[in-house]
PDB file of N, CA and C in Angstrom:
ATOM      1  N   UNK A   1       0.821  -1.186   0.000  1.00  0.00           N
ATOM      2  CA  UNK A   1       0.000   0.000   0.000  1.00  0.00           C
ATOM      3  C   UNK A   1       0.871   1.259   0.000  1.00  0.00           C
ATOM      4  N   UNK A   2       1.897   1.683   1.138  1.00  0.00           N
ATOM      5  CA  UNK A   2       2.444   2.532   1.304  1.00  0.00           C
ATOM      6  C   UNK A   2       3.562   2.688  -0.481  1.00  0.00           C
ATOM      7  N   UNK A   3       3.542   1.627  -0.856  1.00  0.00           N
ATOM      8  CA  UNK A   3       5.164   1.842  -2.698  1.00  0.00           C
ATOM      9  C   UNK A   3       3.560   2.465  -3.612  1.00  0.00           C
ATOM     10  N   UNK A   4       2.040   1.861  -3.222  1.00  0.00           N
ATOM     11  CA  UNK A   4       1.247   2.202  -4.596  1.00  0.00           C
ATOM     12  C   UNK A   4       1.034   3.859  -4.309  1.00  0.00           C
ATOM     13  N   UNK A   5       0.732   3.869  -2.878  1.00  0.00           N
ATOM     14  CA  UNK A   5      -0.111   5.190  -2.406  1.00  0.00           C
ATOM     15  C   UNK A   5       0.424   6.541  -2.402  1.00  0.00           C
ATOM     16  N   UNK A   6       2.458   6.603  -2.522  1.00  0.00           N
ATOM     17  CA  UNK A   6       3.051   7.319  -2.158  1.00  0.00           C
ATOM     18  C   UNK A   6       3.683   7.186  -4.007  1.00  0.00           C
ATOM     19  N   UNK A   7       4.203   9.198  -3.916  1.00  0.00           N
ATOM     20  CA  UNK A   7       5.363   9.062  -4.822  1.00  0.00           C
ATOM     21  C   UNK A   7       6.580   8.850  -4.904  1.00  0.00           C
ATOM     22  N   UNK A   8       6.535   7.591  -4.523  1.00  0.00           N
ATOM     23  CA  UNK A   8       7.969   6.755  -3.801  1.00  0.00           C
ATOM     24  C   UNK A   8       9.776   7.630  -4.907  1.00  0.00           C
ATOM     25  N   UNK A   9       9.276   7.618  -5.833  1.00  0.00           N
ATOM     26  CA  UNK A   9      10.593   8.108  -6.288  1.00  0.00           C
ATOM     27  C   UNK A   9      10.715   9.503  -6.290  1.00  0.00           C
ATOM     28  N   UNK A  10       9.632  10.257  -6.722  1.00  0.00           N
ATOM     29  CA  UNK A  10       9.846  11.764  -5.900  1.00  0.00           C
ATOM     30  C   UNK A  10       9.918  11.673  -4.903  1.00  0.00           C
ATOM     31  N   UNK A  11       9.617  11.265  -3.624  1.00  0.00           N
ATOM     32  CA  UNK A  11      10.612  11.531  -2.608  1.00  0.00           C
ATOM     33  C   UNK A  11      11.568  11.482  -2.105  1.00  0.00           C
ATOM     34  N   UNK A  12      11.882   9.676  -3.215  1.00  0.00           N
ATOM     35  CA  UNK A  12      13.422   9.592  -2.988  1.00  0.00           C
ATOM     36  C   UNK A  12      14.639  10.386  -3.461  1.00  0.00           C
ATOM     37  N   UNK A  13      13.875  11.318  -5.165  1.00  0.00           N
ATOM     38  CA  UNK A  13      15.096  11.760  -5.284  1.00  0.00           C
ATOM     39  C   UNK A  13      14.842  13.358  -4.208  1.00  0.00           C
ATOM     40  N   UNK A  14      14.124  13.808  -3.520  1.00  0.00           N
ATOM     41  CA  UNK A  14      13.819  14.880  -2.981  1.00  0.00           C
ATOM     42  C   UNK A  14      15.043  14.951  -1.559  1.00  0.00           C
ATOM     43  N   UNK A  15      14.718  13.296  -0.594  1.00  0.00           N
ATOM     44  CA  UNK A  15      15.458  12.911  -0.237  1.00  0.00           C
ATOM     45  C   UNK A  15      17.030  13.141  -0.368  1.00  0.00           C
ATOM     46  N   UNK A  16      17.155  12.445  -1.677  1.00  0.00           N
ATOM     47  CA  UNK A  16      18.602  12.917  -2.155  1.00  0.00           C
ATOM     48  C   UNK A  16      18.967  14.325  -2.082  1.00  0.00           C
ATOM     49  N   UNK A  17      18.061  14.753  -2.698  1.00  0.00           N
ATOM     50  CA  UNK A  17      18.484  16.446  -2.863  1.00  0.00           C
ATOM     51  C   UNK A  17      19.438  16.591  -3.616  1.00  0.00           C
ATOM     52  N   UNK A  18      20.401  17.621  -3.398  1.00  0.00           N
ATOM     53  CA  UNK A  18      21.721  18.385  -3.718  1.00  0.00           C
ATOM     54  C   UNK A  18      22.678  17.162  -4.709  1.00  0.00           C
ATOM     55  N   UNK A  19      22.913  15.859  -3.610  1.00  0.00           N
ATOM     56  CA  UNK A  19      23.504  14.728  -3.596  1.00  0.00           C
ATOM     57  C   UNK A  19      23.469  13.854  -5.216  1.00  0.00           C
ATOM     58  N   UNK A  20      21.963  13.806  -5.725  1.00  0.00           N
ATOM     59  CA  UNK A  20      21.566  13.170  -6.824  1.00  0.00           C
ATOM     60  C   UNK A  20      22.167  14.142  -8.103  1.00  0.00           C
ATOM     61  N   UNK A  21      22.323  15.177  -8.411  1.00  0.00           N
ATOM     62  CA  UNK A  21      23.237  16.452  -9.209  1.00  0.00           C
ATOM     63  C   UNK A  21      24.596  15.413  -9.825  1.00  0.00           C
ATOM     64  N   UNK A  22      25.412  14.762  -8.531  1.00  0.00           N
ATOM     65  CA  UNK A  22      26.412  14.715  -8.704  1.00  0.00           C
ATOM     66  C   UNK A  22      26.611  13.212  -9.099  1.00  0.00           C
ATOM     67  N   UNK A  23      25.294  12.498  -8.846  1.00  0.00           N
ATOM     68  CA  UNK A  23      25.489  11.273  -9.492  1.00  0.00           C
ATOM     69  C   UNK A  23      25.377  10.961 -10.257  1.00  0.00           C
ATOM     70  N   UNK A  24      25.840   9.706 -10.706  1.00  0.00           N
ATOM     71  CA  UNK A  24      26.319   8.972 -12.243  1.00  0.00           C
ATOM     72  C   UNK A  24      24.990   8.321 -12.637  1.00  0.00           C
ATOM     73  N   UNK A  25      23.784   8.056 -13.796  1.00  0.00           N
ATOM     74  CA  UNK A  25      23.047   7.586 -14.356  1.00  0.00           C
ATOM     75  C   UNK A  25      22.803   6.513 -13.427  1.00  0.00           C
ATOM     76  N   UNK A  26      24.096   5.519 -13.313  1.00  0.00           N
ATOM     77  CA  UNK A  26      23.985   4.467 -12.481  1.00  0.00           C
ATOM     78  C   UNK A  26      23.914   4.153 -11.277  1.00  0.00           C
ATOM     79  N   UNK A  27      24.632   5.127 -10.849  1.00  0.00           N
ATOM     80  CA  UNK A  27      23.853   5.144  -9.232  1.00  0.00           C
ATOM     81  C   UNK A  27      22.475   5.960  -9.034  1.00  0.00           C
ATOM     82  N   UNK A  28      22.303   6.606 -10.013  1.00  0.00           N
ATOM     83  CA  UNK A  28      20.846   7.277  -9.840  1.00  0.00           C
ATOM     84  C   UNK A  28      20.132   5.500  -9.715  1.00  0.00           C
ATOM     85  N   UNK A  29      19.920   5.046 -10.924  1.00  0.00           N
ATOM     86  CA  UNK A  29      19.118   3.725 -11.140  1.00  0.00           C
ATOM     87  C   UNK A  29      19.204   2.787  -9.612  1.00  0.00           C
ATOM     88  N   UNK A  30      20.220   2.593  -8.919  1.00  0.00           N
ATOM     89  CA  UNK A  30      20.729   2.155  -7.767  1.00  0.00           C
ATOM     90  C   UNK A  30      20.075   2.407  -6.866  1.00  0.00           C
ATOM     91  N   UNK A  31      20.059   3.899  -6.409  1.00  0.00           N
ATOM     92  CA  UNK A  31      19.582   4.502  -5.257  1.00  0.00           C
ATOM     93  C   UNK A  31      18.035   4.553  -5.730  1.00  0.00           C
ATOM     94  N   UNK A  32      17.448   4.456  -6.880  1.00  0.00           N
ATOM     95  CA  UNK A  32      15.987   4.240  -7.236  1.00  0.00           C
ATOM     96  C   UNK A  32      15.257   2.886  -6.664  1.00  0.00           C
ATOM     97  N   UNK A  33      16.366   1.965  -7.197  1.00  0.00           N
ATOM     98  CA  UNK A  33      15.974   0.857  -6.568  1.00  0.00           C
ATOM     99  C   UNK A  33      16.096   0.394  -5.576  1.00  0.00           C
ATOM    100  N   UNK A  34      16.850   0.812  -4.357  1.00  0.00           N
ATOM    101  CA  UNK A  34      16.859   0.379  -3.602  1.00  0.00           C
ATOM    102  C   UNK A  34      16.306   1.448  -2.278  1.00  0.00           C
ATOM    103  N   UNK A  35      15.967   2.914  -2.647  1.00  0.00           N
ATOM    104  CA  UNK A  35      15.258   3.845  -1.742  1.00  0.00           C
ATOM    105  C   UNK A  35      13.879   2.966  -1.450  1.00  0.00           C
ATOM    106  N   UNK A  36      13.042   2.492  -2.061  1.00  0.00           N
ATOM    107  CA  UNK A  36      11.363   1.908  -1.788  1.00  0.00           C
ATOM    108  C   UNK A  36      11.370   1.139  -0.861  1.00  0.00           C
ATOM    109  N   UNK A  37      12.975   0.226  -0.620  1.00  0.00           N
ATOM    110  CA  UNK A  37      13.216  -1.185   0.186  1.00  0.00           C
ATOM    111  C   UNK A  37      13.452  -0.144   1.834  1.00  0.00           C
ATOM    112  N   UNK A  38      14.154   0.741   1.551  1.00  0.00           N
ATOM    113  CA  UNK A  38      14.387   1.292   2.473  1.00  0.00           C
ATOM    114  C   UNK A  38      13.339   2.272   3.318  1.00  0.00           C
ATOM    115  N   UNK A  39      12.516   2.821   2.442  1.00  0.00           N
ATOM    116  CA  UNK A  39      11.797   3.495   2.881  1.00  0.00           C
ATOM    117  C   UNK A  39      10.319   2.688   4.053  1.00  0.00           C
ATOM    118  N   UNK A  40      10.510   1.526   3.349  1.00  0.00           N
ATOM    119  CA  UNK A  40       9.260   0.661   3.642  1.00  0.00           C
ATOM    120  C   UNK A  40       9.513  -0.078   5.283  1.00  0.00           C
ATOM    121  N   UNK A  41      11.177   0.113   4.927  1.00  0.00           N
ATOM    122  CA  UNK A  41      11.614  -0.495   6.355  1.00  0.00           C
ATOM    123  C   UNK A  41      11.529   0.376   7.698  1.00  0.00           C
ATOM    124  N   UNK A  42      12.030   1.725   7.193  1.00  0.00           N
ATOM    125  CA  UNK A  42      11.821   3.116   8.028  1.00  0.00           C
ATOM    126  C   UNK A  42      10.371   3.424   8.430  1.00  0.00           C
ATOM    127  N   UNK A  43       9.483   2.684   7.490  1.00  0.00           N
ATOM    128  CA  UNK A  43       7.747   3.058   8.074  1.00  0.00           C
ATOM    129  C   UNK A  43       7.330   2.129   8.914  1.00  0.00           C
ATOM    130  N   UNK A  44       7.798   0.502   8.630  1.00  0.00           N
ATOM    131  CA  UNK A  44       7.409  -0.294   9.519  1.00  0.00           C
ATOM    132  C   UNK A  44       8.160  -0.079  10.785  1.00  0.00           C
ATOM    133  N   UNK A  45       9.476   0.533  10.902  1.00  0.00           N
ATOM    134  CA  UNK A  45      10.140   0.993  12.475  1.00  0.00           C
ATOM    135  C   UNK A  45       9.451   1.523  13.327  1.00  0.00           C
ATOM    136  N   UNK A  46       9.150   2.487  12.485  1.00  0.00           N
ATOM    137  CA  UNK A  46       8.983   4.177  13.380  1.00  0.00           C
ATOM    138  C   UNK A  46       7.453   4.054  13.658  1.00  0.00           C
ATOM    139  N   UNK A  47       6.378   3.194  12.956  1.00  0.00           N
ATOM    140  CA  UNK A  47       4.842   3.606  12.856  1.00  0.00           C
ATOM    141  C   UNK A  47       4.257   2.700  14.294  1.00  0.00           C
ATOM    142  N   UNK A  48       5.136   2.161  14.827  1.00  0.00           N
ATOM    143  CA  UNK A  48       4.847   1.791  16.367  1.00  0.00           C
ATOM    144  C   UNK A  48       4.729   2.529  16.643  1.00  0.00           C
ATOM    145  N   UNK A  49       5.649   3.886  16.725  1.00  0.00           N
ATOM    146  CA  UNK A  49       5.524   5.067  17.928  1.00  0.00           C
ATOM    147  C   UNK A  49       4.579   5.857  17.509  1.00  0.00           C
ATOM    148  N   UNK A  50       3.485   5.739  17.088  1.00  0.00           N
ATOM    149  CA  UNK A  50       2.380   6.447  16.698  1.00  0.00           C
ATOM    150  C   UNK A  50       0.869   5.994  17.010  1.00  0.00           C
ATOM    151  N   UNK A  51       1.196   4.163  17.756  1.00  0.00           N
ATOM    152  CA  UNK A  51      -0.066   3.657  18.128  1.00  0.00           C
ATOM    153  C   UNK A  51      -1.264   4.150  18.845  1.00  0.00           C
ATOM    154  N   UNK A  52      -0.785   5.228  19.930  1.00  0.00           N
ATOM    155  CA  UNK A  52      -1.808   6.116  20.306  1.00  0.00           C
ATOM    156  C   UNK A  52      -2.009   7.218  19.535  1.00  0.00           C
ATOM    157  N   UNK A  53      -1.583   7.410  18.491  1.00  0.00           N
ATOM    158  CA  UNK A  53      -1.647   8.684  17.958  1.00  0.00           C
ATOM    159  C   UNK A  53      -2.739   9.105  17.276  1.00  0.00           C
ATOM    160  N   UNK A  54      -3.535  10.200  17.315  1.00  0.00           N
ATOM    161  CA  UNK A  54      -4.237  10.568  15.767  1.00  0.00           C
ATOM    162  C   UNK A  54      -4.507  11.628  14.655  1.00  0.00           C
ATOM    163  N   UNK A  55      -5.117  10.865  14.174  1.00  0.00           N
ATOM    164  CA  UNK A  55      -4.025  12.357  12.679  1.00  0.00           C
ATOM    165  C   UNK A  55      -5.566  12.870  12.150  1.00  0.00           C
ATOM    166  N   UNK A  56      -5.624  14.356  12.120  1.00  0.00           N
ATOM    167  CA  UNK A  56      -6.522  14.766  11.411  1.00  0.00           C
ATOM    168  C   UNK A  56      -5.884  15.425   9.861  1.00  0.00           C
ATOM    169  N   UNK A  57      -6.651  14.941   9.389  1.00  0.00           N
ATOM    170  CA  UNK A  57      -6.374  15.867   7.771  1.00  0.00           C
ATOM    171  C   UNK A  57      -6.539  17.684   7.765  1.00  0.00           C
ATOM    172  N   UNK A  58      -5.851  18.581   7.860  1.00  0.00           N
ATOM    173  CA  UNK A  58      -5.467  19.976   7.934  1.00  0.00           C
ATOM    174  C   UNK A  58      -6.676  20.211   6.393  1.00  0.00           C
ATOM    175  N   UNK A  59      -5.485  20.014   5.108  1.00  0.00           N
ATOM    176  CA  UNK A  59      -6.222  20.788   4.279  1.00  0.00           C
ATOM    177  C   UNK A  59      -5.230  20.009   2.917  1.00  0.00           C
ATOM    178  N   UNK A  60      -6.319  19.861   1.788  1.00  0.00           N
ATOM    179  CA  UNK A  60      -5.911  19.029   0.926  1.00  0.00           C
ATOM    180  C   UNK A  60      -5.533  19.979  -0.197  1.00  0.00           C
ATOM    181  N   UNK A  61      -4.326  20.099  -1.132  1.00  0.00           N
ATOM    182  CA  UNK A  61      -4.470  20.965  -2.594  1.00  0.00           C
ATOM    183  C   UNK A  61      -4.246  20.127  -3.271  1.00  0.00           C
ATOM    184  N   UNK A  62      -5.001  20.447  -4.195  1.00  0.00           N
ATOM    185  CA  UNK A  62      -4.912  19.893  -6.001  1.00  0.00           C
ATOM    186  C   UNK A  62      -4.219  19.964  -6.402  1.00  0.00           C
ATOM    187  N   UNK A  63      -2.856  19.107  -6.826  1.00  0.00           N
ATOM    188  CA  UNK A  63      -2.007  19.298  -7.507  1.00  0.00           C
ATOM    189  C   UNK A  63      -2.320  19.836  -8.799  1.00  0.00           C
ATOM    190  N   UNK A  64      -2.883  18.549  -9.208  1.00  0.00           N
ATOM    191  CA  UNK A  64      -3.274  18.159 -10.882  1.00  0.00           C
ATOM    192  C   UNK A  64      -4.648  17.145 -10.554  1.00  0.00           C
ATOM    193  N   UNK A  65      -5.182  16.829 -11.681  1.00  0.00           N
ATOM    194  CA  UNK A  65      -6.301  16.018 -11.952  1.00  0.00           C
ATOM    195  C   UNK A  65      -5.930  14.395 -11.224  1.00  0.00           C
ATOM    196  N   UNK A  66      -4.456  13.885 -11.026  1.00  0.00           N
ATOM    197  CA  UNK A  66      -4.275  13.062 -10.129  1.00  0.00           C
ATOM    198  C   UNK A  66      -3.834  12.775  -9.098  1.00  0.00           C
ATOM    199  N   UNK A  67      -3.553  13.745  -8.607  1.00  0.00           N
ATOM    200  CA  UNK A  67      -1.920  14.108  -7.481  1.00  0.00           C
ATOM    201  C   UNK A  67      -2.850  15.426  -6.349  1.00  0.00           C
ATOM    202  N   UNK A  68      -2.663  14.845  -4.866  1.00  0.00           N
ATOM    203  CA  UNK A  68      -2.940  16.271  -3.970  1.00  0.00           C
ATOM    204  C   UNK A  68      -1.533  16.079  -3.082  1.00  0.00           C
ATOM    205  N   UNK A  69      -1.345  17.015  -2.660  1.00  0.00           N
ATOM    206  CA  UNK A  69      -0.744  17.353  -1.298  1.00  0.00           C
ATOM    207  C   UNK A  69      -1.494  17.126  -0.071  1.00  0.00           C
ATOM    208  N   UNK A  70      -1.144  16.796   1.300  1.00  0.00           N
ATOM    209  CA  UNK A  70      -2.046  16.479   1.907  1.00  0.00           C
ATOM    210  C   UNK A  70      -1.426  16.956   3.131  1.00  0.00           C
ATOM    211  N   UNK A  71      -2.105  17.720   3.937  1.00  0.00           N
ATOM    212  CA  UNK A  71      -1.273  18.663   5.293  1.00  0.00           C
ATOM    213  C   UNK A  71      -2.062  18.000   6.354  1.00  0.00           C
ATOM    214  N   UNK A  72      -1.391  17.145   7.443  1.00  0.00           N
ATOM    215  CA  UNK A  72      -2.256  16.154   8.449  1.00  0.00           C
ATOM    216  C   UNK A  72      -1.822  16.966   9.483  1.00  0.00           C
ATOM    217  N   UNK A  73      -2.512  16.630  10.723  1.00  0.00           N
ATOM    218  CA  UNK A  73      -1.979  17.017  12.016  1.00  0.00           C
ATOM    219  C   UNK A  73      -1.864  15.689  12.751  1.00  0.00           C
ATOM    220  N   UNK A  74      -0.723  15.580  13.799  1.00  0.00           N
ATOM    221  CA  UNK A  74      -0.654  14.452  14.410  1.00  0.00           C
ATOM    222  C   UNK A  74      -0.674  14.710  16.114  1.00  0.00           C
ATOM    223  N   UNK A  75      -1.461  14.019  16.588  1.00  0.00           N
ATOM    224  CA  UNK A  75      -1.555  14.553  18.052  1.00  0.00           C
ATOM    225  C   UNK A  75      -1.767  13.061  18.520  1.00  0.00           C
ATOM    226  N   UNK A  76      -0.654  13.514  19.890  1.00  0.00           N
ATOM    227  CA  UNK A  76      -0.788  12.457  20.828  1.00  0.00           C
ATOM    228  C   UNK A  76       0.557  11.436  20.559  1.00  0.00           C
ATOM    229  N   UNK A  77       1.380  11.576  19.735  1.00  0.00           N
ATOM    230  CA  UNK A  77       2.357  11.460  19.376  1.00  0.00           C
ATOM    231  C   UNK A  77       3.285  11.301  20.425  1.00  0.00           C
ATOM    232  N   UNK A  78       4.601  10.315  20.669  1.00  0.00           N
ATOM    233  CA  UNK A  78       5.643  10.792  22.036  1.00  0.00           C
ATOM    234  C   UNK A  78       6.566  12.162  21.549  1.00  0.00           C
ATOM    235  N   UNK A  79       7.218  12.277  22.335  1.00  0.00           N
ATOM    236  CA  UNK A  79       7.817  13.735  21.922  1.00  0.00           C
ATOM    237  C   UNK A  79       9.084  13.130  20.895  1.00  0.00           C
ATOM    238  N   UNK A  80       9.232  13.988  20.119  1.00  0.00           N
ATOM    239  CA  UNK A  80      10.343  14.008  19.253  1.00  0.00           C
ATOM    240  C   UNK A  80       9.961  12.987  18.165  1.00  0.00           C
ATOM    241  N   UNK A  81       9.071  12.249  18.263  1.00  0.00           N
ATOM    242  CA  UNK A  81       8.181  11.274  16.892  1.00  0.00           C
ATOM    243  C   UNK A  81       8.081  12.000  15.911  1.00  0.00           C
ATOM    244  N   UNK A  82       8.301  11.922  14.486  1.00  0.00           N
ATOM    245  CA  UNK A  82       8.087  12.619  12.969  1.00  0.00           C
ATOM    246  C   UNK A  82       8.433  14.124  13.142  1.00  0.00           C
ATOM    247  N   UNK A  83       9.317  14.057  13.962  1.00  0.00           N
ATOM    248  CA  UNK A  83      10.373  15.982  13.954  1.00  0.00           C
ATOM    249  C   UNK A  83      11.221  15.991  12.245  1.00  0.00           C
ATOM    250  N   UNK A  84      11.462  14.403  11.375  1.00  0.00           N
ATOM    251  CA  UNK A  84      11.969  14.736  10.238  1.00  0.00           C
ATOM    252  C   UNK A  84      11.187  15.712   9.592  1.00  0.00           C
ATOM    253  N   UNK A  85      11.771  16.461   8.540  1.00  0.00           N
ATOM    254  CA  UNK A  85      11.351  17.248   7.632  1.00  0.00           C
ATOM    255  C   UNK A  85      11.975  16.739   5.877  1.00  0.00           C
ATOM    256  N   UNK A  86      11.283  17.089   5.036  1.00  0.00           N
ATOM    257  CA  UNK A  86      11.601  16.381   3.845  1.00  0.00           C
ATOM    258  C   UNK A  86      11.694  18.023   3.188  1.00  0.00           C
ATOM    259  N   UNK A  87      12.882  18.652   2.650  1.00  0.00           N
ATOM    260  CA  UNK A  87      12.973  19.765   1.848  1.00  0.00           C
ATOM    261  C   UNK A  87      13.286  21.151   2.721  1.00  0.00           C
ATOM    262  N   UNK A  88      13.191  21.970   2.334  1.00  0.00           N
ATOM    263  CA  UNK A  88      14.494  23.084   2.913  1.00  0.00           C
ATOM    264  C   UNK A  88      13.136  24.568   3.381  1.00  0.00           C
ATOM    265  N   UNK A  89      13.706  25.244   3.512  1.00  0.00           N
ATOM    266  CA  UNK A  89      12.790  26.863   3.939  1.00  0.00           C
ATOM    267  C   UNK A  89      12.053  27.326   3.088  1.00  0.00           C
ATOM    268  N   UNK A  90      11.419  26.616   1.448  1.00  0.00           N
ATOM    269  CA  UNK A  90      10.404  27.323   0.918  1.00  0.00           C
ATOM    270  C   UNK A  90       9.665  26.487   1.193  1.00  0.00           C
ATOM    271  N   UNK A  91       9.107  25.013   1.904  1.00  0.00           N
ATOM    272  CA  UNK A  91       8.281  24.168   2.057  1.00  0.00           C
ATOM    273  C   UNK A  91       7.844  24.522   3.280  1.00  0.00           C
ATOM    274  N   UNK A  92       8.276  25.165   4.310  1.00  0.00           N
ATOM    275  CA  UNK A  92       7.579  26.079   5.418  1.00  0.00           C
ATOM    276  C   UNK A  92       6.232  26.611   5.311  1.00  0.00           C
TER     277      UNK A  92
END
């Protein structure tokens, strides 16, 4: 659910950032294939610490005719749970 539901490779190369610029075709293909394995492992870790948690949906935008953005709130969370951030000071 989480490889169909998500844009697993835009985030991975988002992830990358700066880093992906400097790579070779072939490690792009590399780090493609093997970010989804990783990512899937990082959700099944971390989504314990969220068992009491609950998430309301904020506010949805339209990307395009298939694609939204989706702004949740998470409450009840332990402290310091999902403090990552994905992208830099214009995603603020």
């Amino acid at each position: 659910m989480l490889l169909e539901g998500f844009a697993v490779k835009s985030i991975g190369r988002r992830v990358l950032s700066r880093y992906g610029r400097s790579a070779t075709p072939e490690q792009l293909a590399d780090y493609d294939a093997a970010f989804p394995r990783y990512m899937v492992t990082i959700y099944q870790t971390r989504l314990i610490d969220y068992k009491d948690a609950t998430l309301k949906v904020a506010k949805v935008e339209q990307v395009d005719a298939n694609n939204q953005i989706v702004h949740a709130i998470v409450s009840g969370a332990p402290a310091g749970a999902g403090e990552s951030r994905l992208g830099g000071a214009q995603d603020k």
